[in-house]
C-alpha atoms as a PDB file:
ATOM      1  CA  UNK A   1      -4.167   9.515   5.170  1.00  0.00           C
ATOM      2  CA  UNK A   2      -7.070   7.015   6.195  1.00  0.00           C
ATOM      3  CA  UNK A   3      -7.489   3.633   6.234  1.00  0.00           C
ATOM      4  CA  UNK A   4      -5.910   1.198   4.161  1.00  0.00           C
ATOM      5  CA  UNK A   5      -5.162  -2.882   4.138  1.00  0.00           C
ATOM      6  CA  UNK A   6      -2.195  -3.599   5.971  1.00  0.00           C
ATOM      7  CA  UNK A   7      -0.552  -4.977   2.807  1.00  0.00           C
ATOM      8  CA  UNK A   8      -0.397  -1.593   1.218  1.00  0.00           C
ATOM      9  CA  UNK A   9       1.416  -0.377   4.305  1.00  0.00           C
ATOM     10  CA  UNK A  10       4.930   1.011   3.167  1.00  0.00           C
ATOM     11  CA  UNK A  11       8.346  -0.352   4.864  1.00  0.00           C
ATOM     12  CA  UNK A  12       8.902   2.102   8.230  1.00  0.00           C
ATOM     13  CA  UNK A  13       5.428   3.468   8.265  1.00  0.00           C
ATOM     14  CA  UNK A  14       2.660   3.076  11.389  1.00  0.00           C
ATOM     15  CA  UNK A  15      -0.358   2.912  11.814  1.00  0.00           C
ATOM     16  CA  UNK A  16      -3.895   1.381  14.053  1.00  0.00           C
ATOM     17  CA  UNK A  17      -5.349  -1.462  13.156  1.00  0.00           C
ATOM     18  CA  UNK A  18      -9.130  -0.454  13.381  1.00  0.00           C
ATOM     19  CA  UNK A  19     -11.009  -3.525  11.822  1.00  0.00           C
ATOM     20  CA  UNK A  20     -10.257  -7.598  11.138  1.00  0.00           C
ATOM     21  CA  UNK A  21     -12.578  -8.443   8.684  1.00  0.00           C
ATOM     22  CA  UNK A  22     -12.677 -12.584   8.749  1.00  0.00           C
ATOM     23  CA  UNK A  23     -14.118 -14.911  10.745  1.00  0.00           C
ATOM     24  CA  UNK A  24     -13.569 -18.267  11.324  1.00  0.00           C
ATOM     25  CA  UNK A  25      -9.828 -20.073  12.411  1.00  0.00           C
ATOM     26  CA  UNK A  26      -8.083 -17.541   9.952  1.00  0.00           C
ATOM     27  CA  UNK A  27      -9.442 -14.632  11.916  1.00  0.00           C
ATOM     28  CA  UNK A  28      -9.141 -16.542  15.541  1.00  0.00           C
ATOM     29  CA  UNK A  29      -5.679 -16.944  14.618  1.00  0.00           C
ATOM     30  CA  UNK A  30      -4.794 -13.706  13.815  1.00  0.00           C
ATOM     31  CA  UNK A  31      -6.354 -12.057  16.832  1.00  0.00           C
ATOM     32  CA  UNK A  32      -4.284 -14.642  18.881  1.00  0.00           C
ATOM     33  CA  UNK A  33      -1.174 -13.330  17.337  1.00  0.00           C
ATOM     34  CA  UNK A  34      -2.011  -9.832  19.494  1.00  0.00           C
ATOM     35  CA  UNK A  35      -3.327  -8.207  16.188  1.00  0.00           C
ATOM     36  CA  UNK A  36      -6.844  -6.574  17.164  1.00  0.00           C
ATOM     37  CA  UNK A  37      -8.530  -3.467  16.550  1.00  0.00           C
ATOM     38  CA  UNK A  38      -6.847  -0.627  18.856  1.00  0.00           C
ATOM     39  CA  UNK A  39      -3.226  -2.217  18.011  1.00  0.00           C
ATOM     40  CA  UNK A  40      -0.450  -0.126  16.782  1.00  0.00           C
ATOM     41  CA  UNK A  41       1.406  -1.844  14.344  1.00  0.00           C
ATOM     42  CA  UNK A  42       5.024  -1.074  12.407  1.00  0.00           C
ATOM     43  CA  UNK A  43       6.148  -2.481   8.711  1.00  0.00           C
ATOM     44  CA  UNK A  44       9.670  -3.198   9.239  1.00  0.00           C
ATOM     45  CA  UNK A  45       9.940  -4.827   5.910  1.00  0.00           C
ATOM     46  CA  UNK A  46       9.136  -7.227   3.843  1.00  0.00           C
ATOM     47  CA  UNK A  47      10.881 -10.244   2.143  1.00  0.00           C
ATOM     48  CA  UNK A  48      12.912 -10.011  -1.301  1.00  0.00           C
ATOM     49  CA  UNK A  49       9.606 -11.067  -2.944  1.00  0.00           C
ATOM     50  CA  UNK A  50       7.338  -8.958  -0.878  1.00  0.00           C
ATOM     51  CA  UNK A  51       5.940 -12.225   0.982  1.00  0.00           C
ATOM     52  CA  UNK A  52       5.631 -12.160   3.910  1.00  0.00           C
ATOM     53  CA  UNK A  53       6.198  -8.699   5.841  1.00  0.00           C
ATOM     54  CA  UNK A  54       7.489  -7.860   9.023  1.00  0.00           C
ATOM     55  CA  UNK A  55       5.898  -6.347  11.957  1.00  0.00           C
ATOM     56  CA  UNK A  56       6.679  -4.369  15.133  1.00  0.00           C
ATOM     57  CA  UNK A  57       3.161  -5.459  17.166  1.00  0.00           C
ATOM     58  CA  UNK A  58       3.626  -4.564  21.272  1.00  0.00           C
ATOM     59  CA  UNK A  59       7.211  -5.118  21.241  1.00  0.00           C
ATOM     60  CA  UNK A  60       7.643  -7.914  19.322  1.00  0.00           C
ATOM     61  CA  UNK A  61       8.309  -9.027  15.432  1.00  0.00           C
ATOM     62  CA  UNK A  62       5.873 -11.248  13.454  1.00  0.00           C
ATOM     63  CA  UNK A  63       5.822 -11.886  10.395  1.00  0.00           C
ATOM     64  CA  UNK A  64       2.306 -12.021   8.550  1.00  0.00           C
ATOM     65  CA  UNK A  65       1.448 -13.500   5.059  1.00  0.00           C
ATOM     66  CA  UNK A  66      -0.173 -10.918   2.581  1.00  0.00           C
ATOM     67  CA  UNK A  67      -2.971 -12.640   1.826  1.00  0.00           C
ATOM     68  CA  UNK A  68      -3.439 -12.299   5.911  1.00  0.00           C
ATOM     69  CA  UNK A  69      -2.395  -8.955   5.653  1.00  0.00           C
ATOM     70  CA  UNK A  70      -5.299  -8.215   3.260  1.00  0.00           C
ATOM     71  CA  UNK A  71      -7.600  -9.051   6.666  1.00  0.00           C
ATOM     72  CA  UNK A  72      -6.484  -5.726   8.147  1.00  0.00           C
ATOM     73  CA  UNK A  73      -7.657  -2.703   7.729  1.00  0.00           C
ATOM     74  CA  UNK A  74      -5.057  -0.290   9.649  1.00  0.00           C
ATOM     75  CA  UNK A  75      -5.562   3.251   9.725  1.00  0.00           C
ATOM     76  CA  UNK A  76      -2.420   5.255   8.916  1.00  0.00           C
ATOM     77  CA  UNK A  77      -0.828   8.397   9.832  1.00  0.00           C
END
């Protein structure tokens, strides 16, 4: 399918994140949180007013804001 933000990323689907594109604390911040380029990440769903979604990142569940989520480019299966 290609790459796409991880905000359009669809409840259940996977994907590889393959590029964080922000600097700064925002993007020190988010790399600390385990998400970096080579990652495999998993939507497990997102709140009643799509804010913020869930993730399945190396085992664990995080939830990420979307304007974070717009960061990410992921590329998807």
């Amino acid at each position: 399918m290609g790459k796409i933000s991880m905000r359009r990323m669809k409840e259940n689907q996977s994907g590889v994140i393959t590029e964080i594109n922000i600097g700064g604390a925002l993007g020190r911040r988010i790399r600390d949180m385990g998400l970096v380029p080579g990652t495999e990440v998993t939507v497990l769903g997102r709140a009643p007013l799509y804010d913020p979604v869930a993730l399945r990142v190396r085992g664990f569940t995080l939830t990420l804001r979307n304007s974070e989520a717009d960061y990410l480019e992921v590329e998807v299966e």
